[in-house]
N, C-alpha and C. Protein backbone atom coordinates (compact mmCIF):
# COMPACT_ATOMS: atom_id res chain seq x y z
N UNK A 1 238.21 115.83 39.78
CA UNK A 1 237.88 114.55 40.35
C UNK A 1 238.17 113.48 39.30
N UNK A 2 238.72 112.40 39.51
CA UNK A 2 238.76 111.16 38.80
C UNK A 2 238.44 109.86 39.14
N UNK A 3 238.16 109.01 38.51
CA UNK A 3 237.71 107.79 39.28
C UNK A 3 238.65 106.56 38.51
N UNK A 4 239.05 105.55 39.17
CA UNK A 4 239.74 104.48 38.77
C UNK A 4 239.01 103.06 38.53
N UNK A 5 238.90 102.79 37.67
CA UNK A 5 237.71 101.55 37.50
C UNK A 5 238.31 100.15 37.22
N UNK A 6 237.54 99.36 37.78
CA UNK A 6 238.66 97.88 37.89
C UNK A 6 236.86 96.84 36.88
N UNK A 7 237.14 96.66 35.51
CA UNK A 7 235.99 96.02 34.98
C UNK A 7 236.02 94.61 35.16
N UNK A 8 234.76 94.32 35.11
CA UNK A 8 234.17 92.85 35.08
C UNK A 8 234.81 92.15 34.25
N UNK A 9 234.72 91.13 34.01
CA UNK A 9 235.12 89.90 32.97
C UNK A 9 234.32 90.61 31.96
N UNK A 10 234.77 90.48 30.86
CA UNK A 10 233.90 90.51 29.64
C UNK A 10 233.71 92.07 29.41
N UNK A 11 233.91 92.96 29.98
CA UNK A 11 234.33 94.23 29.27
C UNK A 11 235.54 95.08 29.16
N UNK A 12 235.58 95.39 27.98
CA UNK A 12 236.43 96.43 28.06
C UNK A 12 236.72 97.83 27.58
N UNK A 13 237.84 98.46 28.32
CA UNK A 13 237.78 99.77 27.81
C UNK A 13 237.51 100.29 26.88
N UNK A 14 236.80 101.66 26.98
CA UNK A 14 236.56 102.08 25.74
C UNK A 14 236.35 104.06 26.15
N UNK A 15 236.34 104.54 24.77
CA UNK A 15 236.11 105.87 25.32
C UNK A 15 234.01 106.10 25.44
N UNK A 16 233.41 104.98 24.80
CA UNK A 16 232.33 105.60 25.01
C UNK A 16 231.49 105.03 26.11
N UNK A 17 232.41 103.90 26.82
CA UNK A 17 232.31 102.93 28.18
C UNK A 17 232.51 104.44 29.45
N UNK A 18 234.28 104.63 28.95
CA UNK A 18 234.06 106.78 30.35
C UNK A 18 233.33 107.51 30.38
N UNK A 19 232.52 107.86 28.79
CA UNK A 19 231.44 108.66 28.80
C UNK A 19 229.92 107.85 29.34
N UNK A 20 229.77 106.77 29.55
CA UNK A 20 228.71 106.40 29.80
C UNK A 20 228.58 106.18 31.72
N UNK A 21 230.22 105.65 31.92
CA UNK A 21 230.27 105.87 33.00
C UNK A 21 230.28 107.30 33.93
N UNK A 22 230.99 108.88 33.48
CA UNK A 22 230.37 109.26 33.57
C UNK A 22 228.99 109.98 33.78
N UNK A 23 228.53 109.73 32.95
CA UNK A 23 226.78 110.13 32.59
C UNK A 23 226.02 109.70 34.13
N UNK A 24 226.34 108.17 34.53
CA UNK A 24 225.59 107.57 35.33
C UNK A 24 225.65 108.04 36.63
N UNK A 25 227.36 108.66 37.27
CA UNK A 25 227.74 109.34 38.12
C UNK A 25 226.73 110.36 38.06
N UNK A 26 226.83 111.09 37.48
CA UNK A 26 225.98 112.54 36.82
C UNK A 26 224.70 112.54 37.29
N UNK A 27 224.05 111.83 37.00
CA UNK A 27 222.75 111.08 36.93
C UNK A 27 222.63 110.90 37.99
N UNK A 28 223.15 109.84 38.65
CA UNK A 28 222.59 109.26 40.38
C UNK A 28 223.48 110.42 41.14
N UNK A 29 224.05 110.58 41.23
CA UNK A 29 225.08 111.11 42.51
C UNK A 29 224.97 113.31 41.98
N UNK A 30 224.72 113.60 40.69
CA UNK A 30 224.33 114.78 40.59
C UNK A 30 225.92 115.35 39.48
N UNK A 31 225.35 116.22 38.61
CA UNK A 31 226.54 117.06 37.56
C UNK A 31 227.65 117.29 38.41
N UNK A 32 227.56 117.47 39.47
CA UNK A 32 228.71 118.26 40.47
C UNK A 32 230.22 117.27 40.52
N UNK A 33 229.61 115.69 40.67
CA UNK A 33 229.90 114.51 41.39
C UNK A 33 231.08 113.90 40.07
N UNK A 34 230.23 114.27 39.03
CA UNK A 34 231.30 113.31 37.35
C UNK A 34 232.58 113.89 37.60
N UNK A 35 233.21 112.48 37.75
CA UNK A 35 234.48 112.62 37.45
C UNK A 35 235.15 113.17 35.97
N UNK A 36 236.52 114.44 36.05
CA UNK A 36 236.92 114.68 35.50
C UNK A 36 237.54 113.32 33.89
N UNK A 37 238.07 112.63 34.59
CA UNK A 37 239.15 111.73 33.86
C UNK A 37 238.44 110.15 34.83
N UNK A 38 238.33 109.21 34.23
CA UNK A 38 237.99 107.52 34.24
C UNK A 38 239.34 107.16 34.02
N UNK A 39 239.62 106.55 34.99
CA UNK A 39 241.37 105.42 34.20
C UNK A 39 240.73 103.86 34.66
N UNK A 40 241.13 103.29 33.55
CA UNK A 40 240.77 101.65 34.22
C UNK A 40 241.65 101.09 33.89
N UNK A 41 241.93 100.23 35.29
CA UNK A 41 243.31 99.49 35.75
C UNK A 41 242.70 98.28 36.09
N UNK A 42 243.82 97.46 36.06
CA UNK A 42 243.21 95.81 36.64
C UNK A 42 243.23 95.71 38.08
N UNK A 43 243.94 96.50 38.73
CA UNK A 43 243.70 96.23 39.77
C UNK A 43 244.12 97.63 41.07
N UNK A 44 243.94 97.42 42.39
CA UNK A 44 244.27 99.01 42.98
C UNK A 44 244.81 98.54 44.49
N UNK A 45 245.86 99.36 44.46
CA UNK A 45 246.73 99.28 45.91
C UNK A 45 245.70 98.82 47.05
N UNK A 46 245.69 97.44 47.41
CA UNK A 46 244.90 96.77 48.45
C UNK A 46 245.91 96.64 50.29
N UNK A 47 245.49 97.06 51.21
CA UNK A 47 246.03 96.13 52.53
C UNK A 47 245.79 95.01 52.60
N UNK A 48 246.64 94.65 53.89
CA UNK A 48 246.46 92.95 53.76
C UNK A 48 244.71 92.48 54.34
N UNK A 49 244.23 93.62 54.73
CA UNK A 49 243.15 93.55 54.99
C UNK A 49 242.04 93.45 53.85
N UNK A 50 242.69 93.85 52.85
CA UNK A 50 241.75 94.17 51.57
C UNK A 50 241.09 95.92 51.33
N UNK A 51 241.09 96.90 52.03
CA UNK A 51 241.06 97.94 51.79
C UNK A 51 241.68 98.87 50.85
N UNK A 52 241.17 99.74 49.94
CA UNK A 52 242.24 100.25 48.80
C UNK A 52 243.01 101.01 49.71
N UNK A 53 243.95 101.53 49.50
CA UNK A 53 245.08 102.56 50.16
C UNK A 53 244.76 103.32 48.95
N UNK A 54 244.11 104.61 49.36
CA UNK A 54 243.94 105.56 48.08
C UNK A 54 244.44 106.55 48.50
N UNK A 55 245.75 106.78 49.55
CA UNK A 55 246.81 107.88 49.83
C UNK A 55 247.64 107.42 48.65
N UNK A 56 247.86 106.10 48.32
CA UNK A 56 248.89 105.78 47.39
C UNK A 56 248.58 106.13 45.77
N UNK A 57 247.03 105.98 45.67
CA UNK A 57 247.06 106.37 44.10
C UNK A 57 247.05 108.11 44.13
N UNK A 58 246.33 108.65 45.06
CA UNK A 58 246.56 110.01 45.38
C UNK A 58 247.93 110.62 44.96
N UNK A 59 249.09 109.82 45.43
CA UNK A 59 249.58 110.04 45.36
C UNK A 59 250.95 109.52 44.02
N UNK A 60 250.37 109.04 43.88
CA UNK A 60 250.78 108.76 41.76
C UNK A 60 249.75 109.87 41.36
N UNK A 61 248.66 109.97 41.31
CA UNK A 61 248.47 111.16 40.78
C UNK A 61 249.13 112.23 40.50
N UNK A 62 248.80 112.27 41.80
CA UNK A 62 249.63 114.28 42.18
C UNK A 62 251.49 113.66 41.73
N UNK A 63 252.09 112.98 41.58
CA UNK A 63 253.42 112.63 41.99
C UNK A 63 253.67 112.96 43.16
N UNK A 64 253.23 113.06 44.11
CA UNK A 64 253.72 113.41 45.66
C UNK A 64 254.22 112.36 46.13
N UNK A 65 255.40 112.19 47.09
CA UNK A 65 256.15 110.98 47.92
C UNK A 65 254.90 110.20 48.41
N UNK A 66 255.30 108.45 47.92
CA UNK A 66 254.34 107.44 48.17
C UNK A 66 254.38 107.50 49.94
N UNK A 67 255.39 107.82 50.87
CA UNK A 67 255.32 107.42 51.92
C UNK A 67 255.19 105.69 52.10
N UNK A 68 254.91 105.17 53.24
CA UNK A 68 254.84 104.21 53.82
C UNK A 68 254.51 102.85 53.08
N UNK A 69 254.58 101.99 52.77
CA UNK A 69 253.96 100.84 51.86
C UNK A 69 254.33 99.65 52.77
N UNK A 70 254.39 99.17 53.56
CA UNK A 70 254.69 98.09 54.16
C UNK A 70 253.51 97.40 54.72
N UNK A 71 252.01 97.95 54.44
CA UNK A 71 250.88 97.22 54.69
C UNK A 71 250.69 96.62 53.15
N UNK A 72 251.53 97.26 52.04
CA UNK A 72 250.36 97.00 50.92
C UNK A 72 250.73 95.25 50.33
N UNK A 73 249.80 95.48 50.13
CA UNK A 73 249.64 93.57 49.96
C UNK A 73 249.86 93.05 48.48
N UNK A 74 249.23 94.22 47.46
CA UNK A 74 250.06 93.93 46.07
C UNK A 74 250.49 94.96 45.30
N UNK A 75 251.72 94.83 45.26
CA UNK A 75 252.41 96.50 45.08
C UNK A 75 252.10 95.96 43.57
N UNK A 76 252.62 95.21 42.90
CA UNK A 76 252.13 95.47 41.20
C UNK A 76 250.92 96.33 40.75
N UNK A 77 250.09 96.35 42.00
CA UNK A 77 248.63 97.01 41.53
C UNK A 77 249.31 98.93 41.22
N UNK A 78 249.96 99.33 41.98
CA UNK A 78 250.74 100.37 42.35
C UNK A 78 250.84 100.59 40.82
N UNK A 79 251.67 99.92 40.14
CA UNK A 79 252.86 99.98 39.04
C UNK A 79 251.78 99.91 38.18
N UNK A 80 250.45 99.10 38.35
CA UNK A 80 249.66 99.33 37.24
C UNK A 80 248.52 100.86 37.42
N UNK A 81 248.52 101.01 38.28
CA UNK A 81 248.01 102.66 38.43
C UNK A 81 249.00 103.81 37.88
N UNK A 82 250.30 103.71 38.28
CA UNK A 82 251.05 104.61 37.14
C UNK A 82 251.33 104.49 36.00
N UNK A 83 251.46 102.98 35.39
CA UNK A 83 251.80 103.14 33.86
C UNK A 83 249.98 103.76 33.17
N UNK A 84 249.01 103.61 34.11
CA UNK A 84 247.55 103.99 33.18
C UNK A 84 247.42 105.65 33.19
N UNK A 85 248.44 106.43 34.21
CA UNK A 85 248.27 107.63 34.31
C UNK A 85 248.79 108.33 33.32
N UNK A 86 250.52 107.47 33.49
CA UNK A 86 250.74 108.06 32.61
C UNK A 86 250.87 107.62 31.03
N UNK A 87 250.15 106.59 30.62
CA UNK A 87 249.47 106.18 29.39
C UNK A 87 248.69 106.88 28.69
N UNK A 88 247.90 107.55 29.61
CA UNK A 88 246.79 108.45 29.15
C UNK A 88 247.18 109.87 28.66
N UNK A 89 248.51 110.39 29.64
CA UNK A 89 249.23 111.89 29.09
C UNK A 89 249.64 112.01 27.24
């Protein structure tokens, strides 16, 4: 499991910011629930509706074919979900 985090003004990444975020997952939602890997990006594949499209980061993940994109409303968000994936390798 991983989670993609988009921070507030005034913070930033850090490795003991994933472990804390972590922890809290852990904590409220149960050990089972903590995400493997935290990536934080500025921003995440939105419709024009405003909904994330999380077939699309799914699929930068896995590298599996993006399929369809003609709802997405800011593809740069896209481009910033893969350069953080693979930043992190």
């Amino acid at each position: 499991m991983v989670a993609f985090v988009i921070l507030r003004k005034g913070y930033q990444p850090s490795d003991e910011l994933k472990e804390e975020l972590r922890e809290h997952v852990a904590k409220m939602l149960g050990k089972i629930a903590r995400p493997d890997e935290i990536y934080f990006v500025p921003d995440l594949p939105k419709t024009r509706s405003g909904k994330i499209m999380r077939r699309l980061v799914k699929a930068k993940l896995t590298k599996a074919t993006i399929g369809d994109t003609s709802t997405l409303m800011n593809p740069e968000a896209l481009v910033y979900v893969e350069q953080t994936i693979e930043g992190s390798k």
